[in-house]
C-alpha atoms as a PDB file:
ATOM      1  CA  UNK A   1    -145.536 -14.713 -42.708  1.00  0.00           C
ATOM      2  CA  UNK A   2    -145.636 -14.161 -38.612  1.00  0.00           C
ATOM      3  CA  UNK A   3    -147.662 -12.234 -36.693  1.00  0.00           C
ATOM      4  CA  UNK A   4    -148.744  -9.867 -38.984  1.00  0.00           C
ATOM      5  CA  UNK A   5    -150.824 -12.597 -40.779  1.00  0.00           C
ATOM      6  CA  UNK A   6    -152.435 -13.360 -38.048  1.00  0.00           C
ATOM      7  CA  UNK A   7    -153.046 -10.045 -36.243  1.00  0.00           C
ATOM      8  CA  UNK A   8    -154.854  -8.935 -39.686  1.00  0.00           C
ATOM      9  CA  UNK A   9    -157.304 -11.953 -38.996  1.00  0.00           C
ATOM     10  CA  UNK A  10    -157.973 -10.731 -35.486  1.00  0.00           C
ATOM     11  CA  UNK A  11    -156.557 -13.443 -33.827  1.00  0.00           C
ATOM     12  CA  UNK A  12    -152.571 -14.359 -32.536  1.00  0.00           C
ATOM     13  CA  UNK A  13    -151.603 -17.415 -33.069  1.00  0.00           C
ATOM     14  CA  UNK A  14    -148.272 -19.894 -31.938  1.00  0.00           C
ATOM     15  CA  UNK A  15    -147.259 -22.240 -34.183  1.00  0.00           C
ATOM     16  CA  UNK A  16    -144.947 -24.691 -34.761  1.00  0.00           C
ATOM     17  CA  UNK A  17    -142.907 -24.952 -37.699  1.00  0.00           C
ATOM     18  CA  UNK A  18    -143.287 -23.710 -41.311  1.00  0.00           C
ATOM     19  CA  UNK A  19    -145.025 -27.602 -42.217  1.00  0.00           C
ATOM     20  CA  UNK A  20    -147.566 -27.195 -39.776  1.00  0.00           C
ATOM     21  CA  UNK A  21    -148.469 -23.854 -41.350  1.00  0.00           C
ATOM     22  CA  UNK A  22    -150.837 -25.102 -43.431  1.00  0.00           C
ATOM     23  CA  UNK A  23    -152.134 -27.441 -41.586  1.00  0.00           C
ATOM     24  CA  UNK A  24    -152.925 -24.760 -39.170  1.00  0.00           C
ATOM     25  CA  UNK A  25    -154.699 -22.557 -41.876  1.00  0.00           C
ATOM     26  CA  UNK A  26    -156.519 -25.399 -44.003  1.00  0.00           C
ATOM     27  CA  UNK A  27    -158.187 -26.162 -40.037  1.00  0.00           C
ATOM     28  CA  UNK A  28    -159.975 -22.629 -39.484  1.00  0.00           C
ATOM     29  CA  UNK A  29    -162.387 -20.670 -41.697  1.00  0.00           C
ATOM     30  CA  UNK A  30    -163.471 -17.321 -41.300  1.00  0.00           C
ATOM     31  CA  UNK A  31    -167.407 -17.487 -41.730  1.00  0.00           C
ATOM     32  CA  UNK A  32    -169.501 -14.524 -41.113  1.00  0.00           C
ATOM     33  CA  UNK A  33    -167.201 -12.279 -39.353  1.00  0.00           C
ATOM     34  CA  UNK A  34    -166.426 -15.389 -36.518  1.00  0.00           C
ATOM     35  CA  UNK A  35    -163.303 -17.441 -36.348  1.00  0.00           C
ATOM     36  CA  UNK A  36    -164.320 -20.883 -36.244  1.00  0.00           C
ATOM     37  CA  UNK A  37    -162.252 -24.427 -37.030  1.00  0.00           C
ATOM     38  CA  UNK A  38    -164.201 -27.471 -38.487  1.00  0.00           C
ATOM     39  CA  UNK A  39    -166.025 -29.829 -36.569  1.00  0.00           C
ATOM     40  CA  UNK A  40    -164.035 -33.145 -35.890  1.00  0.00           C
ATOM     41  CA  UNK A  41    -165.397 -36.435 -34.689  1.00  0.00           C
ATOM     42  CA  UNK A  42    -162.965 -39.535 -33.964  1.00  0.00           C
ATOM     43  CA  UNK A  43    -163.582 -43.101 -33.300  1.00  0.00           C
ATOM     44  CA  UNK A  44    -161.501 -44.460 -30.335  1.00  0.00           C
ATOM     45  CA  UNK A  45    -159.736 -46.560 -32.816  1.00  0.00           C
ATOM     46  CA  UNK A  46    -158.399 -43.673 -34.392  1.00  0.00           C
ATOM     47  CA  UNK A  47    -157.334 -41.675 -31.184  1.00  0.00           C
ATOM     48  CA  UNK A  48    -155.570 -44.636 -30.150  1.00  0.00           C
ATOM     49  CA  UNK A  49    -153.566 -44.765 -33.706  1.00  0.00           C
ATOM     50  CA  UNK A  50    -152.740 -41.338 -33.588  1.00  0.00           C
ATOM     51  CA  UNK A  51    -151.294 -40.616 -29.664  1.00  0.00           C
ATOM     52  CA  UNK A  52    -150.999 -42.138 -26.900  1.00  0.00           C
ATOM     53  CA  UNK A  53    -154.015 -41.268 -24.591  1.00  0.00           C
ATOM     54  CA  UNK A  54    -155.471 -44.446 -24.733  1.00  0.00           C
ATOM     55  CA  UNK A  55    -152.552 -46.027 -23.359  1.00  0.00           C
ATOM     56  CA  UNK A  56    -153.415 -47.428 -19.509  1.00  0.00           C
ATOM     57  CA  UNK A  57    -156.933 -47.045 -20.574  1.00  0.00           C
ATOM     58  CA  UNK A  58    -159.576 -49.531 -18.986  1.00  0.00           C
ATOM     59  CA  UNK A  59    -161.819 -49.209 -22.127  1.00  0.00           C
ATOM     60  CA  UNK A  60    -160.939 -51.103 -25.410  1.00  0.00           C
ATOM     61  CA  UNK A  61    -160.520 -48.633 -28.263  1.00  0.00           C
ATOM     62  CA  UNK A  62    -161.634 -51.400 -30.636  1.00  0.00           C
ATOM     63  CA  UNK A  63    -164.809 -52.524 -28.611  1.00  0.00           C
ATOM     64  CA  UNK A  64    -167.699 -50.489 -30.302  1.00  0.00           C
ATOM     65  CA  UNK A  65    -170.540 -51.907 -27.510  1.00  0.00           C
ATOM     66  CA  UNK A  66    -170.120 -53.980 -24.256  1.00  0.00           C
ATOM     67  CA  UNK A  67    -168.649 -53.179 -20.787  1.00  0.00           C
ATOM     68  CA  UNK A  68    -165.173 -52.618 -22.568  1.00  0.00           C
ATOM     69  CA  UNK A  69    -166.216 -50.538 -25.091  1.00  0.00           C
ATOM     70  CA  UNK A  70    -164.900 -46.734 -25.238  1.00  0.00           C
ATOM     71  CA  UNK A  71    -167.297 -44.188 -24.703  1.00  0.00           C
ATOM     72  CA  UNK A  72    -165.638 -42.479 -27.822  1.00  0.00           C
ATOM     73  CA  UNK A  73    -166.663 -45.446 -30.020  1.00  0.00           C
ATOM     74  CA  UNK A  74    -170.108 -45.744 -28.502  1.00  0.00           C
ATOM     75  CA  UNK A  75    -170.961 -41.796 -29.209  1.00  0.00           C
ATOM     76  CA  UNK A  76    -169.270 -41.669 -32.632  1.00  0.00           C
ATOM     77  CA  UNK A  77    -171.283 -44.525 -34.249  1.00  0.00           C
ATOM     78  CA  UNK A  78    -174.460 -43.162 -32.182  1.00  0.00           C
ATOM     79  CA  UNK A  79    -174.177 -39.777 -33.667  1.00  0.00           C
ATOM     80  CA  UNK A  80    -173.105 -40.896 -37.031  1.00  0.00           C
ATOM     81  CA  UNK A  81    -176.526 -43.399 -37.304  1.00  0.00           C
ATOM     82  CA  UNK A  82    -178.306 -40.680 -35.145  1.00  0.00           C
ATOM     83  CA  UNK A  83    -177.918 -38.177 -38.476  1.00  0.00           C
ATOM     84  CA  UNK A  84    -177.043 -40.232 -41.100  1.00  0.00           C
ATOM     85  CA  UNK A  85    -179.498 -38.819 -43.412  1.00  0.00           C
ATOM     86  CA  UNK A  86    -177.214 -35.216 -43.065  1.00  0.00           C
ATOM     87  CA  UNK A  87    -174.278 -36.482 -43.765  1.00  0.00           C
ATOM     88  CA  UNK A  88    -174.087 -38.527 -47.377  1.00  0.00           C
ATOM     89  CA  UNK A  89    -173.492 -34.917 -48.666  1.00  0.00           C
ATOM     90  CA  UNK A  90    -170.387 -34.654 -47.302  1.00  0.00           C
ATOM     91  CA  UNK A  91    -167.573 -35.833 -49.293  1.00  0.00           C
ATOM     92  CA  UNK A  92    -165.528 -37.545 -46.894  1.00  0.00           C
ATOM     93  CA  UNK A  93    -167.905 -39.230 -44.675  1.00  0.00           C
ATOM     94  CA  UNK A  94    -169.135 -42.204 -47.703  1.00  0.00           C
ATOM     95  CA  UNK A  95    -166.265 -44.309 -46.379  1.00  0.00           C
ATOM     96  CA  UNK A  96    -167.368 -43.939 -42.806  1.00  0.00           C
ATOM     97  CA  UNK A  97    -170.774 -44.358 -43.682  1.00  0.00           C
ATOM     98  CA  UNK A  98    -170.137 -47.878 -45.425  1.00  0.00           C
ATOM     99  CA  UNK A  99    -168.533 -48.830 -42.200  1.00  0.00           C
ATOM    100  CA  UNK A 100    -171.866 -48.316 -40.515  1.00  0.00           C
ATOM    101  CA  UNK A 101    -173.980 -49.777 -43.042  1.00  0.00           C
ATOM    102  CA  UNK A 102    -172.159 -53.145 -42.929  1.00  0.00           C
ATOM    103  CA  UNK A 103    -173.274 -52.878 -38.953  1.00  0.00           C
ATOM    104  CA  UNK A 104    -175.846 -55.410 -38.301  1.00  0.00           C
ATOM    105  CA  UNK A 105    -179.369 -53.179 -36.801  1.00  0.00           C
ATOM    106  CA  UNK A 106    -178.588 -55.296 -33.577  1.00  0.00           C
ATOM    107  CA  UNK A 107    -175.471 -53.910 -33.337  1.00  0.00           C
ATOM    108  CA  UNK A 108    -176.786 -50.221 -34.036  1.00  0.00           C
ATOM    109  CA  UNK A 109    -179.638 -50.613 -31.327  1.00  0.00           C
ATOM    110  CA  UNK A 110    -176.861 -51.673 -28.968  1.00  0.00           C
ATOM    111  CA  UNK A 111    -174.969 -48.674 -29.467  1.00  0.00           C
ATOM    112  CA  UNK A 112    -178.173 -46.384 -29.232  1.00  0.00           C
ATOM    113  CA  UNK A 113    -178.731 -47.993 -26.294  1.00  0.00           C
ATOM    114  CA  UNK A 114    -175.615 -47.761 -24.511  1.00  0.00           C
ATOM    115  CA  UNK A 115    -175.481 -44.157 -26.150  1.00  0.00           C
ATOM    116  CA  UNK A 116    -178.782 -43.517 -24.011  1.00  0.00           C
ATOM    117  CA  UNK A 117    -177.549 -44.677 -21.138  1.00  0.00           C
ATOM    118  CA  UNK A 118    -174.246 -42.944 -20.488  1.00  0.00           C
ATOM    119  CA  UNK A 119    -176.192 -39.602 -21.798  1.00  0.00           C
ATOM    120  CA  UNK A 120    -178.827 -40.044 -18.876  1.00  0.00           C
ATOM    121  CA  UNK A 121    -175.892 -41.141 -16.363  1.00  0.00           C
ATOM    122  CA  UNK A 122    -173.879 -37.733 -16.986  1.00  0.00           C
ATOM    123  CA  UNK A 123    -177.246 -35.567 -16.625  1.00  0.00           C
ATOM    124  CA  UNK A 124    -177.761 -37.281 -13.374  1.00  0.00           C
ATOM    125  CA  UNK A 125    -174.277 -35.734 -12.512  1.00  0.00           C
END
């Protein structure tokens, strides 16, 4: 397709090779005249799964709360129970969602907790 295709979106673009095409398109969406890509959350676990930038890491990408636990983890589950009432609409998220429900409310108020804390910790940056 090349750059034509994406000179007639208003945008150049480099990409790989012709697999990652799609991939490329499927992640952006024209809405309302603006370019914009979707909105894409990751537990730790999952960052550590798919590269290597947890690798040397002093956090534990499995650790959801404690001393150890990644700040990734901590602010995923935080935002996930902070607006779980938005997001049973979305298709995808049910299986992430059952993950939190089987979280005891201890757990939860741990992670809101620690959650709170780092927040206040970078605004006092």
């Amino acid at each position: 397709m090349g750059n034509n295709f994406y000179r007639s979106y208003g945008f150049t673009m480099i990409t790989a090779e012709q697999p990652d095409f799609s991939n490329c398109l499927q992640e952006r969406q024209r809405i309302w005249g603006l370019l914009a890509s979707k909105p894409y959350a990751a537990s730790a676990n999952y960052i550590n799964r798919m590269s290597d930038y947890c690798r040397g890491c002093a956090y534990d990408p499995k650790a959801r709360t404690g001393d150890k636990a990644c700040p990734f983890n901590v602010f995923y589950w935080d935002f996930l129970d902070r607006h779980r009432e938005k997001l049973p609409s979305q298709g995808r998220m049910s299986f992430i969602l059952r993950h939190l429900d089987k979280m005891s409310a201890v757990e939860r108020t741990v992670i809101h907790q620690q959650a709170d804390t780092w927040h206040q910790q970078q605004e006092s940056l």
